[in-house]
Protein backbone atom coordinates (compact mmCIF):
# COMPACT_ATOMS: atom_id res chain seq x y z
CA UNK A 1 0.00 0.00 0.00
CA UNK A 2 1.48 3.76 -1.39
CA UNK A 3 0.86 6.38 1.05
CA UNK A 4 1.14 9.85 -0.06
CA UNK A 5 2.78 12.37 2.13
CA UNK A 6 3.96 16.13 1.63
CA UNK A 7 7.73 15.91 1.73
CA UNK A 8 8.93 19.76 1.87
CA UNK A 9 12.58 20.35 2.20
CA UNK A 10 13.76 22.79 5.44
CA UNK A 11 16.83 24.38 3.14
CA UNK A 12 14.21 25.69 0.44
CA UNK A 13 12.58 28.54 3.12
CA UNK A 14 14.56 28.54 6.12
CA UNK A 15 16.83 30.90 6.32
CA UNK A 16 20.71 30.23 8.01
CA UNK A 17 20.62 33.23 10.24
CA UNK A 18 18.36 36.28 10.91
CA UNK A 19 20.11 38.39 8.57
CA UNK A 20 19.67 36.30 5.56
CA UNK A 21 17.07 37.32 3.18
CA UNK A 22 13.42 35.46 3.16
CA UNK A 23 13.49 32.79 0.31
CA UNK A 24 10.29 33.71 -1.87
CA UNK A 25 9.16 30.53 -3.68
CA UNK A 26 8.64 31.54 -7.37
CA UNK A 27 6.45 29.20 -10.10
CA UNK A 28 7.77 30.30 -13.61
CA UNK A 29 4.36 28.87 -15.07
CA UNK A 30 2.99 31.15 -17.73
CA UNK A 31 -0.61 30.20 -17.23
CA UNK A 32 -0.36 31.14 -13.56
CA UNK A 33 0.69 34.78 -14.56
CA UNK A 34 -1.99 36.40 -16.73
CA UNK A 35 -0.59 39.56 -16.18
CA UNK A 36 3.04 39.32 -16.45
CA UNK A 37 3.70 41.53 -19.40
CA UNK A 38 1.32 44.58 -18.09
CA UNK A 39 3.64 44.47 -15.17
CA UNK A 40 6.63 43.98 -16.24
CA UNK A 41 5.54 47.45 -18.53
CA UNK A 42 5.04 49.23 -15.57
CA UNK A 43 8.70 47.89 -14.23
CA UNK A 44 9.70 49.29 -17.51
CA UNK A 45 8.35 52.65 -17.05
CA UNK A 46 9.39 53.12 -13.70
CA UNK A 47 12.42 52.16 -14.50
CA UNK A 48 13.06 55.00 -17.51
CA UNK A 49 11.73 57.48 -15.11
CA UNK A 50 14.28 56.66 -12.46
CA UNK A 51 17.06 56.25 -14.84
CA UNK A 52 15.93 59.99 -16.01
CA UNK A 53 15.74 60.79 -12.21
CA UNK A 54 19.08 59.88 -10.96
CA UNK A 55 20.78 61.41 -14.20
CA UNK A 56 23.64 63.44 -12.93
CA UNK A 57 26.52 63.32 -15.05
CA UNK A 58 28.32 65.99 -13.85
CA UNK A 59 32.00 64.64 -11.75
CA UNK A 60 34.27 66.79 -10.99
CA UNK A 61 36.09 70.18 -12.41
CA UNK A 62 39.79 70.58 -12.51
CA UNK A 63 40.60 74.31 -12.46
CA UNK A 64 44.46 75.64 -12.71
CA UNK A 65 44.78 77.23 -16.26
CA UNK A 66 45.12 80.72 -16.58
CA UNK A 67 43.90 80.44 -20.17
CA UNK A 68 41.48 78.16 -22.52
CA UNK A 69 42.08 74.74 -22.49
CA UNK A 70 43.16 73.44 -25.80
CA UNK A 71 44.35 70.23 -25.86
CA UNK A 72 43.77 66.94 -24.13
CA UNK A 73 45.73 63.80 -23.97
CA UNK A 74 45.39 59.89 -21.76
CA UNK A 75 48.14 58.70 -20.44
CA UNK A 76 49.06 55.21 -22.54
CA UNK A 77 48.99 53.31 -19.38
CA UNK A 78 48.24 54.89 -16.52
CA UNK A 79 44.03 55.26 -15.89
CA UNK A 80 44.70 58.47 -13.39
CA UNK A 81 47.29 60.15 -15.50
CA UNK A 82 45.86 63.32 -17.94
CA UNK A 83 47.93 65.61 -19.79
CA UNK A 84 46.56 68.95 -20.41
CA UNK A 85 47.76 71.96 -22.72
CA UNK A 86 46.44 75.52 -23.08
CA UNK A 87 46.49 78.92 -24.69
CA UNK A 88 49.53 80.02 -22.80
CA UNK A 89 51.72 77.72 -23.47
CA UNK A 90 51.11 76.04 -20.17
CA UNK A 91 51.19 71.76 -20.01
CA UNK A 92 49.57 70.60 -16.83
CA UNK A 93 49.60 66.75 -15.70
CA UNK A 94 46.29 65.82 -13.60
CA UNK A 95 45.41 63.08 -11.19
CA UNK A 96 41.80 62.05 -11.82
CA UNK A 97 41.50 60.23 -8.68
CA UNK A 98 42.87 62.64 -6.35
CA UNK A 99 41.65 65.33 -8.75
CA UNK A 100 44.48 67.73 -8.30
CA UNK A 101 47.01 68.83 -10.51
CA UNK A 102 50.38 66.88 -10.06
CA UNK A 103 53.12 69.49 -12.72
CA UNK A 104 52.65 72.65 -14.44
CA UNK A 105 55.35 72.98 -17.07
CA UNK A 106 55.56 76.14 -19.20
CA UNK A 107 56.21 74.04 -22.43
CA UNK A 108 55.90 76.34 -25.60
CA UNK A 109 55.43 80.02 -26.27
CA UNK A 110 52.05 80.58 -27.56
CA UNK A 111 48.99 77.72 -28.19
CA UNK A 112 50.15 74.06 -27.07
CA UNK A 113 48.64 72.75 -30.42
CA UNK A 114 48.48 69.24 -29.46
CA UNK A 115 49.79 66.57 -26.62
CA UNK A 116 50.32 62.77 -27.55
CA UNK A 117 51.88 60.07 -24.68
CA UNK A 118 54.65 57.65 -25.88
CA UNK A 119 53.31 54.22 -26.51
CA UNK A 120 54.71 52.87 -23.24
CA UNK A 121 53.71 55.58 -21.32
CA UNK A 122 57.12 56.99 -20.04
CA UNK A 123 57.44 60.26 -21.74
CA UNK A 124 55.15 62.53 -24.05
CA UNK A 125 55.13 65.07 -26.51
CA UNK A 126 54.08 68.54 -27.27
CA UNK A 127 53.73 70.90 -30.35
CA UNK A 128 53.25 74.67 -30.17
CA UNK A 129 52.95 77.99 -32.10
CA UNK A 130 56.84 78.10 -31.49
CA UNK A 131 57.75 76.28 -33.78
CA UNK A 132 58.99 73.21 -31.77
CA UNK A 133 58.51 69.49 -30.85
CA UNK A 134 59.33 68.79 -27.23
CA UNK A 135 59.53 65.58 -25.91
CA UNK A 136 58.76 65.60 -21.50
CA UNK A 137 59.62 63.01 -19.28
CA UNK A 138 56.48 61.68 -17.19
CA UNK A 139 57.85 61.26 -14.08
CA UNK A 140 58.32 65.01 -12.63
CA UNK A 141 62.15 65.66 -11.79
CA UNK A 142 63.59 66.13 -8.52
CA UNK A 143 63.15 68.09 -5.93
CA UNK A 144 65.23 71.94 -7.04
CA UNK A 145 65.76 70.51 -10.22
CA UNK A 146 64.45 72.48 -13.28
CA UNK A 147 62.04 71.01 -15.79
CA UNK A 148 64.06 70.47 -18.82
CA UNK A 149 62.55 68.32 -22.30
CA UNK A 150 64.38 65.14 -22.93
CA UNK A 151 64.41 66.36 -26.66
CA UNK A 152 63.43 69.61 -28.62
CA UNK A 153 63.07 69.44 -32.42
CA UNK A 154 62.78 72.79 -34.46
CA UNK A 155 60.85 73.24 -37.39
CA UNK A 156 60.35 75.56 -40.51
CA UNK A 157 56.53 75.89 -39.89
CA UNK A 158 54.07 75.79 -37.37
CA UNK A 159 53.04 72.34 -35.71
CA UNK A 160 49.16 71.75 -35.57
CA UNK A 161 49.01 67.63 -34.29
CA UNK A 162 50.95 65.22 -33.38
CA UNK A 163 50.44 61.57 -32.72
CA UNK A 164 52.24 58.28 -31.45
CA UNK A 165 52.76 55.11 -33.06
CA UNK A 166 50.99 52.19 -30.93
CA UNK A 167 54.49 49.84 -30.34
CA UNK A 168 57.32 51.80 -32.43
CA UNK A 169 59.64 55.00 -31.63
CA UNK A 170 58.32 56.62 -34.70
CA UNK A 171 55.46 59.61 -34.31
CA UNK A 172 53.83 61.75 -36.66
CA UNK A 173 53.22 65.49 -36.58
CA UNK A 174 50.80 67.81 -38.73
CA UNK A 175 51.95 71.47 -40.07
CA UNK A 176 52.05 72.58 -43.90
CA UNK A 177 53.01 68.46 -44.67
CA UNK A 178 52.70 65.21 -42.37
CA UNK A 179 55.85 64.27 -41.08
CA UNK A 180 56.90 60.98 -40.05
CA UNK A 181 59.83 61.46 -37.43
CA UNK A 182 61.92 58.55 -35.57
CA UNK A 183 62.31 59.90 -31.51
CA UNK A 184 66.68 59.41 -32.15
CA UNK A 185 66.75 61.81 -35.30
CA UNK A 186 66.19 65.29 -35.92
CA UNK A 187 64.17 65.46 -39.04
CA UNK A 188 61.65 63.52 -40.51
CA UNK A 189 62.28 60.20 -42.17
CA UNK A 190 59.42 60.88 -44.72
CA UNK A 191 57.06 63.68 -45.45
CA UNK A 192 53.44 63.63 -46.92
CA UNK A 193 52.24 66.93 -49.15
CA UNK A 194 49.44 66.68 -51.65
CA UNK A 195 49.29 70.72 -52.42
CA UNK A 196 47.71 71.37 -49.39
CA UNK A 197 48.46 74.70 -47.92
CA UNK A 198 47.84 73.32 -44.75
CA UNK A 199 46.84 69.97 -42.23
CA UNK A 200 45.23 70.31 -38.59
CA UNK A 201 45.30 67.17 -37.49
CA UNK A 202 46.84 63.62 -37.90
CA UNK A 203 46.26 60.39 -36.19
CA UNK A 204 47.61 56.55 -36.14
CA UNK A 205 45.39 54.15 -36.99
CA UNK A 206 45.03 51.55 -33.88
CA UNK A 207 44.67 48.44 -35.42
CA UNK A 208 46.41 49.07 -38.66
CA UNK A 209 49.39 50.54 -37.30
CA UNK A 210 50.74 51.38 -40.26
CA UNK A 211 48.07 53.75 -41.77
CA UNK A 212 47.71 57.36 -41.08
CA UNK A 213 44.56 59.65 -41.38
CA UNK A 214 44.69 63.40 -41.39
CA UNK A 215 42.58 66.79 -42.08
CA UNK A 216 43.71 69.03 -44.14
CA UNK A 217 42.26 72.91 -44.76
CA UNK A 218 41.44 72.11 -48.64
CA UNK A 219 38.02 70.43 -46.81
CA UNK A 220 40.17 67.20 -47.58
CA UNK A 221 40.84 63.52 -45.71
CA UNK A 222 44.05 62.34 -46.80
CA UNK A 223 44.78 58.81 -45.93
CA UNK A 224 48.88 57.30 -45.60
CA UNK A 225 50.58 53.83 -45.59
CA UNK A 226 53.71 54.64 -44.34
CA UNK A 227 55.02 51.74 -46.02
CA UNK A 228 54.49 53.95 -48.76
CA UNK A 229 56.15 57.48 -50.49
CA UNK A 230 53.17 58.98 -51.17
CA UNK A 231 49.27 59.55 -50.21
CA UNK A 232 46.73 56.46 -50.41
CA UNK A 233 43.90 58.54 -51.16
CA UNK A 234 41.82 61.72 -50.26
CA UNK A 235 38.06 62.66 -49.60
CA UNK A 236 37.11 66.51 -50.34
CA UNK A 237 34.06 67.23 -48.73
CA UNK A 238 31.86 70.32 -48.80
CA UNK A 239 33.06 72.19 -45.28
CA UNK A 240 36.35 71.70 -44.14
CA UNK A 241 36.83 68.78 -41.25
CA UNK A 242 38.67 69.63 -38.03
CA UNK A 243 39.24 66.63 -36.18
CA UNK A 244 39.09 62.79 -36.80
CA UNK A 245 39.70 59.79 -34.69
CA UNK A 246 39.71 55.81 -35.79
CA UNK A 247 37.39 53.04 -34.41
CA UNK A 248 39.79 51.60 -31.78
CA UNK A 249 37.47 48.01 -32.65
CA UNK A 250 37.15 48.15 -36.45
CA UNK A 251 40.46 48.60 -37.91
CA UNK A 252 39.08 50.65 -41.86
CA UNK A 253 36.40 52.53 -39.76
CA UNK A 254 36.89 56.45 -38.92
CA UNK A 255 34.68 59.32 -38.36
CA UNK A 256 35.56 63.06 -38.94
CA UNK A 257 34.10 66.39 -37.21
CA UNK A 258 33.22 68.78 -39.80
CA UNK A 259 32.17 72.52 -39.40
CA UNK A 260 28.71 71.71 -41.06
CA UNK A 261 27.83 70.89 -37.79
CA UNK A 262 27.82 66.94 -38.42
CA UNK A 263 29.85 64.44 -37.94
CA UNK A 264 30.93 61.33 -40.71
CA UNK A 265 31.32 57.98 -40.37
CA UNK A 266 33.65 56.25 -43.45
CA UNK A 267 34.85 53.24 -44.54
CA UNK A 268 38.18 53.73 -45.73
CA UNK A 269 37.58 51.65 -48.09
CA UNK A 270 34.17 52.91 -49.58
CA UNK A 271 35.32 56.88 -49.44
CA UNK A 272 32.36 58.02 -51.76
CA UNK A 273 29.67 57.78 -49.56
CA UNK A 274 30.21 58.02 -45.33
CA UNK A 275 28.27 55.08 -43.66
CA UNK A 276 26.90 57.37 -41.19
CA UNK A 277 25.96 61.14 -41.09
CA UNK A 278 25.64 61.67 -37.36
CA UNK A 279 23.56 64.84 -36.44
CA UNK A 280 22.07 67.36 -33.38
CA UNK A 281 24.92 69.90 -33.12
CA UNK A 282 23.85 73.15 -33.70
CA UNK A 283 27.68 74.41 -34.75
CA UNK A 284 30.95 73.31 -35.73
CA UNK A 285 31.85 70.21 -34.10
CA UNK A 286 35.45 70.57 -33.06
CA UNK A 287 36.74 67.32 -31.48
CA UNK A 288 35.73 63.45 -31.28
CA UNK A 289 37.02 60.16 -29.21
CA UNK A 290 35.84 56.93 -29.36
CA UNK A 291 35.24 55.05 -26.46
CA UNK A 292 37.56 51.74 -25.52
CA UNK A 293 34.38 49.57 -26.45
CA UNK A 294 34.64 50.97 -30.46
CA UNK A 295 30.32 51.13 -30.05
CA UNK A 296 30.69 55.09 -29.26
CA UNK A 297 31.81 57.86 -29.71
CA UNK A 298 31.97 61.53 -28.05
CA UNK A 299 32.02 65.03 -29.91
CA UNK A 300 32.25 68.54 -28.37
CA UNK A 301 31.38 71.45 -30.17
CA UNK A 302 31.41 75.43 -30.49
CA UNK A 303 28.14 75.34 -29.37
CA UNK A 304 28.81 74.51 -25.56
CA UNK A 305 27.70 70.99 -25.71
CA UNK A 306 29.10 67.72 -25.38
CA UNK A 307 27.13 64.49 -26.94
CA UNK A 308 27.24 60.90 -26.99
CA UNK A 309 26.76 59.18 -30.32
CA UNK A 310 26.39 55.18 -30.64
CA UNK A 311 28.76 54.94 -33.96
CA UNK A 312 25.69 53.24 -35.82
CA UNK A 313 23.13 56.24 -34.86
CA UNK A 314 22.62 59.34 -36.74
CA UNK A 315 21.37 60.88 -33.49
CA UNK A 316 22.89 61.34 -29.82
CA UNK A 317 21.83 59.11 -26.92
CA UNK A 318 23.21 61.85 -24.45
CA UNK A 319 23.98 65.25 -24.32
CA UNK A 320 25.77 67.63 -21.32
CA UNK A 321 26.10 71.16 -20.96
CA UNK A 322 26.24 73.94 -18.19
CA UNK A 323 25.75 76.93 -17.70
CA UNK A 324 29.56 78.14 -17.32
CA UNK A 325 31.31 76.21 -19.49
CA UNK A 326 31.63 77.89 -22.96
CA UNK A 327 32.72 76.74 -26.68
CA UNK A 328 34.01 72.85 -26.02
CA UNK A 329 37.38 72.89 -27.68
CA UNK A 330 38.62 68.92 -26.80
CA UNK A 331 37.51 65.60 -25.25
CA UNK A 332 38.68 62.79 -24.39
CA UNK A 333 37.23 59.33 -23.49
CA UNK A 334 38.77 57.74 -20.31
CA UNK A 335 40.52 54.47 -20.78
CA UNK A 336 37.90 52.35 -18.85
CA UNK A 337 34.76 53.22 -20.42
CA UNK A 338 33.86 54.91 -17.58
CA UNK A 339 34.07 59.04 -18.09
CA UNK A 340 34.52 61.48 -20.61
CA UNK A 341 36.64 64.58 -20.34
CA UNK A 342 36.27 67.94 -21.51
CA UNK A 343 38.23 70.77 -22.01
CA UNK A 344 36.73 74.33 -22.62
CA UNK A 345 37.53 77.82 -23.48
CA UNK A 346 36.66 79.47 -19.69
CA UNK A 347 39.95 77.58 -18.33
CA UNK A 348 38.33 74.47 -16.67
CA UNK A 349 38.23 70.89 -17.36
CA UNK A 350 35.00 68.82 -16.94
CA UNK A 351 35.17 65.32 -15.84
CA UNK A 352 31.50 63.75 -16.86
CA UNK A 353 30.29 60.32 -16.63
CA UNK A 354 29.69 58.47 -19.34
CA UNK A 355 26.41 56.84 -18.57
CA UNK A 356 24.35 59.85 -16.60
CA UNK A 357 22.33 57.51 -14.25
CA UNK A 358 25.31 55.00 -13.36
CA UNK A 359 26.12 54.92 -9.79
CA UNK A 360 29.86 55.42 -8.74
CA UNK A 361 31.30 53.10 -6.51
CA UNK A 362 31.14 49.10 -5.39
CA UNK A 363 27.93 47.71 -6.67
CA UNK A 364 26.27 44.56 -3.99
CA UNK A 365 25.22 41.85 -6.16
CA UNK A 366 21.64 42.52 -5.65
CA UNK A 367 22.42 46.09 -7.22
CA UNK A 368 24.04 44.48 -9.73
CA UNK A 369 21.31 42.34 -10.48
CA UNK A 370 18.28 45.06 -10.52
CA UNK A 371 20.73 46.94 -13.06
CA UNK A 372 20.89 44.39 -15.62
CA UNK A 373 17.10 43.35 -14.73
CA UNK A 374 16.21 47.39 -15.72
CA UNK A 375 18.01 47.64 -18.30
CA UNK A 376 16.34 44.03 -19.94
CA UNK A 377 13.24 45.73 -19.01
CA UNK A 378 13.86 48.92 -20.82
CA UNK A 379 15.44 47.31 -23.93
CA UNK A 380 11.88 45.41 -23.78
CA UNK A 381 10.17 48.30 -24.34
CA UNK A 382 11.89 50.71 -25.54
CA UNK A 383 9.89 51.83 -28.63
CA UNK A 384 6.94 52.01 -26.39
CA UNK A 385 5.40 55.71 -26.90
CA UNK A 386 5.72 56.79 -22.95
CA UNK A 387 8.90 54.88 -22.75
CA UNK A 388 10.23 56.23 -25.48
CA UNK A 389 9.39 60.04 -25.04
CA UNK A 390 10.51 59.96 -21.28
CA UNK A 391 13.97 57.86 -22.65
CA UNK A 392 14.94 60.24 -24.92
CA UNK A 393 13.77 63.47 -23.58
CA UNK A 394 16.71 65.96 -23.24
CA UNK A 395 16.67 69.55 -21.46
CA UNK A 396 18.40 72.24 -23.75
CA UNK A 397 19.55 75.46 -23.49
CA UNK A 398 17.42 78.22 -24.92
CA UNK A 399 19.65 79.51 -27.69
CA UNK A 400 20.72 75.76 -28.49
CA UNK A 401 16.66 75.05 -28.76
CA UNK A 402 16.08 77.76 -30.69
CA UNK A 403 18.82 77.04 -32.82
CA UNK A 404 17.94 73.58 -33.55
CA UNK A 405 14.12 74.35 -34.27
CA UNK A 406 15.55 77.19 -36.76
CA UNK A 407 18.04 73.95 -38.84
CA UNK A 408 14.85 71.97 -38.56
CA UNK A 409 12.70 74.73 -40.06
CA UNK A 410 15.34 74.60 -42.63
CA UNK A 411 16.30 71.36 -43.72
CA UNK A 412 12.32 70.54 -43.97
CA UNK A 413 12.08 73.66 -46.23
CA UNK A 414 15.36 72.41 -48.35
CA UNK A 415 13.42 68.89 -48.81
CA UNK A 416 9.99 70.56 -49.92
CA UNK A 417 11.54 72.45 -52.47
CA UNK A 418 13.52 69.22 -53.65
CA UNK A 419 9.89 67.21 -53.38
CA UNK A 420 8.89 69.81 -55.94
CA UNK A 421 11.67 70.56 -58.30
CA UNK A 422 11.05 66.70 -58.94
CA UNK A 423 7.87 67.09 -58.95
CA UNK A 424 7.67 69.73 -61.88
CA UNK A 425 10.57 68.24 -63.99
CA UNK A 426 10.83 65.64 -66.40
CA UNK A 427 11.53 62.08 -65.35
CA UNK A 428 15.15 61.28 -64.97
CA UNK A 429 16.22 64.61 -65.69
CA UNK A 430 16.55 65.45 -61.85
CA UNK A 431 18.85 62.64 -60.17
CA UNK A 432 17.73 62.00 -56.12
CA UNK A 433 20.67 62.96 -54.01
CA UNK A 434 20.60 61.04 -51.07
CA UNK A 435 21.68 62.61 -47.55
CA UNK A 436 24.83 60.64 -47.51
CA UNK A 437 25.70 61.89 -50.92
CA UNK A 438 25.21 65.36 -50.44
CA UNK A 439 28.57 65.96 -48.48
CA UNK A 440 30.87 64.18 -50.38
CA UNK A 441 32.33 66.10 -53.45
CA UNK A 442 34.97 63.77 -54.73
CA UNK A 443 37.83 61.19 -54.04
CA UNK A 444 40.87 61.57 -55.42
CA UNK A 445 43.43 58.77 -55.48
């Protein structure tokens, strides 16, 4: 004879000691749960409103420079370690996590141009209105001993970027041509000219080590081997570019800010058309960085804002602004994903975070696990209408609100007169420019 008896298990609900928390049985039975995906939206939507709540980007400012900050650089190994430049001539080296300024070094007469650290971290390099390359070390000398560089270069022209090779003692500076220099040997190995009057800035490709990128005032993008004696290639746009920066995860990706207020993503390898026009600046963008990830990408701009672009979006996820800080001039994006910093013309730099709503500090695991549970909720429903609005709401400055309702008034009267010049024309006579066409001018190779 089978008797039937309720066999329950002490270990499932008892807890070990008082401070434990209460073990909640849980049936995973959709029939039992009729309502599961009305309240799992409401999770949703509480969630995006806290998210929105908690959003305070804003870190930390490091103030020391007696003029406008102009350039930014990371140190190649150190997380801590920023290098500064500014309008005076002033280089400044910073400690993020003490947030206080370690050296000042009165490197150049006139603008520091540009900064770049050596590849292993122990030295770095600056380029100025003076006419000069300096190379610093990073360690700050002894105590009553004057700052000295290891190395100064002298030039014919004036010096607008320079940048390191990722493993080698070679680096490459910008001016009236694109120099390639060796650190032991005072002139260049091999220069780059193709009759531009001038460049304004040139950077290493990551991956590819041995390619070069640069900007050039003809509204050009010249791209180097420097396996090779002359230029790969070159993209003339329609407004001159100021800045670009590779894709630190896809090795023949780039994007360029350009004073049409966008900013283009290429394919080196498909020049004619960029794969992404990224837009919502309201004036020239005058910087970009990538983040370590390669899936974003940071831009500041003369119109005193900074904003987050996924590298796949046309439009920003994020943007930051206050009231102080004026036209953005660099930024950087820290080596672990986790801040972005600014530089600006009122003499301060901003330390932001790079996801507003993160919280700093040790996450417990149940924190940890209500983050990732939110953010599965939101991704749920994120192109719900009320999740949606709330996610991507932004506050604005009045002029920048203005100023963006003015380009929208714009660009929608630009496409109604292009709806009707086809309209009223003959077939085929009128070719459809896309938007991703309408930048590009040529490639020369």
């Amino acid at each position: 004879m089978k008797v039937k008896v309720l066999c329950r298990n002490p270990d499932d609900y008892v807890r070990e000691t008082t401070r434990d928390i209460q073990r909640v049985p849980r049936n995973y039975d959709r029939t039992l749960h009729p309502f599961e995906v009305p309240r799992e939206y409401t999770r949703a939507l509480n969630a995006t409103k806290m998210e929105r709540l908690f959003a305070k980007p804003f870190v930390a400012s490091l103030g020391g420079h007696r003029d406008g900050v102009s350039c930014l650089a990371k140190h190649a190994k150190s997380l801590s370690t920023v290098l500064s430049g500014a309008c005076d001539g002033e280089v400044k080296v910073w400690n993020l996590s003490r947030r206080e300024c370690l050296r000042t070094i009165p490197a150049h007469e006139g603008f520091v141009r540009a900064i770049c650290s050596r590849f292993c971290g122990t030295s770095f390099f600056t380029v100025g209105d003076d006419k000069t390359v300096k190379q610093w070390r990073m360690e700050a000398p002894g105590y009553r001993v004057r700052e000295e560089p290891l190395n100064t270069i002298l030039g014919k022209a004036v010096y607008t970027g320079i940048d390191h090779h990722q493993s080698e003692g070679t680096f490459a500076t910008c001016g009236q041509t694109v120099d390639i220099w060796d650190e032991q040997r005072t002139s260049p190995i091999r220069s780059f000219s193709w009759g531009v009057d001038s460049f304004s800035c040139v950077r290493y490709n990551p991956v590819e080590t041995e390619l070069l990128a640069s900007c050039a005032s003809d509204r050009s993008i010249v791209l180097y081997d420097m396996r090779e004696s002359t230029p790969l290639k070159k993209v003339i746009m329609k407004l001159r570019s100021n800045t670009l920066c590779w894709n630190p995860m896809e090795a023949y990706n780039f994007t360029c800010s350009n004073e049409d207020y966008n900013l283009y993503t290429y394919d080196m390898r498909y020049l004619e058309t960029p794969v992404t026009v990224h837009m919502d600046h309201v004036s020239a963008v005058l910087d970009v960085d990538y983040s370590p990830t390669g899936k974003e990408f940071v831009s500041a701009s003369f119109d005193r804002t900074i904003r987050i672009f996924p590298k796949d979006k046309g439009h920003s996820r994020e943007v930051y602004h206050t009231k102080r800080m004026q036209h953005v001039i660099c930024v950087r994006w820290s080596a672990d994903n986790k801040y972005v910093l600014s530089g600006s013309d009122e003499m301060n730099i901003r330390v932001w975070k790079a996801n507003a709503s993160e919280k700093l500090g040790v996450l417990t695991s149940r924190e940890k696990a209500a983050v990732q549970y939110n953010q599965k909720l939101k991704a749920k429903f994120k192109n719900h209408p009320k999740v949606r609005r709330i996610a991507h709401h932004r506050h604005l400055p009045r002029d920048i609100f203005k100023q963006k309702r003015e380009l929208r008034d714009m660009k929608e009267a630009r496409r109604r007169k292009e709806q009707n010049v086809h309209k009223h024309s003959k077939p085929g006579s009128v070719p459809i420019v896309t938007e991703k066409e309408k930048h590009v001018v040529t490639v020369v190779e």
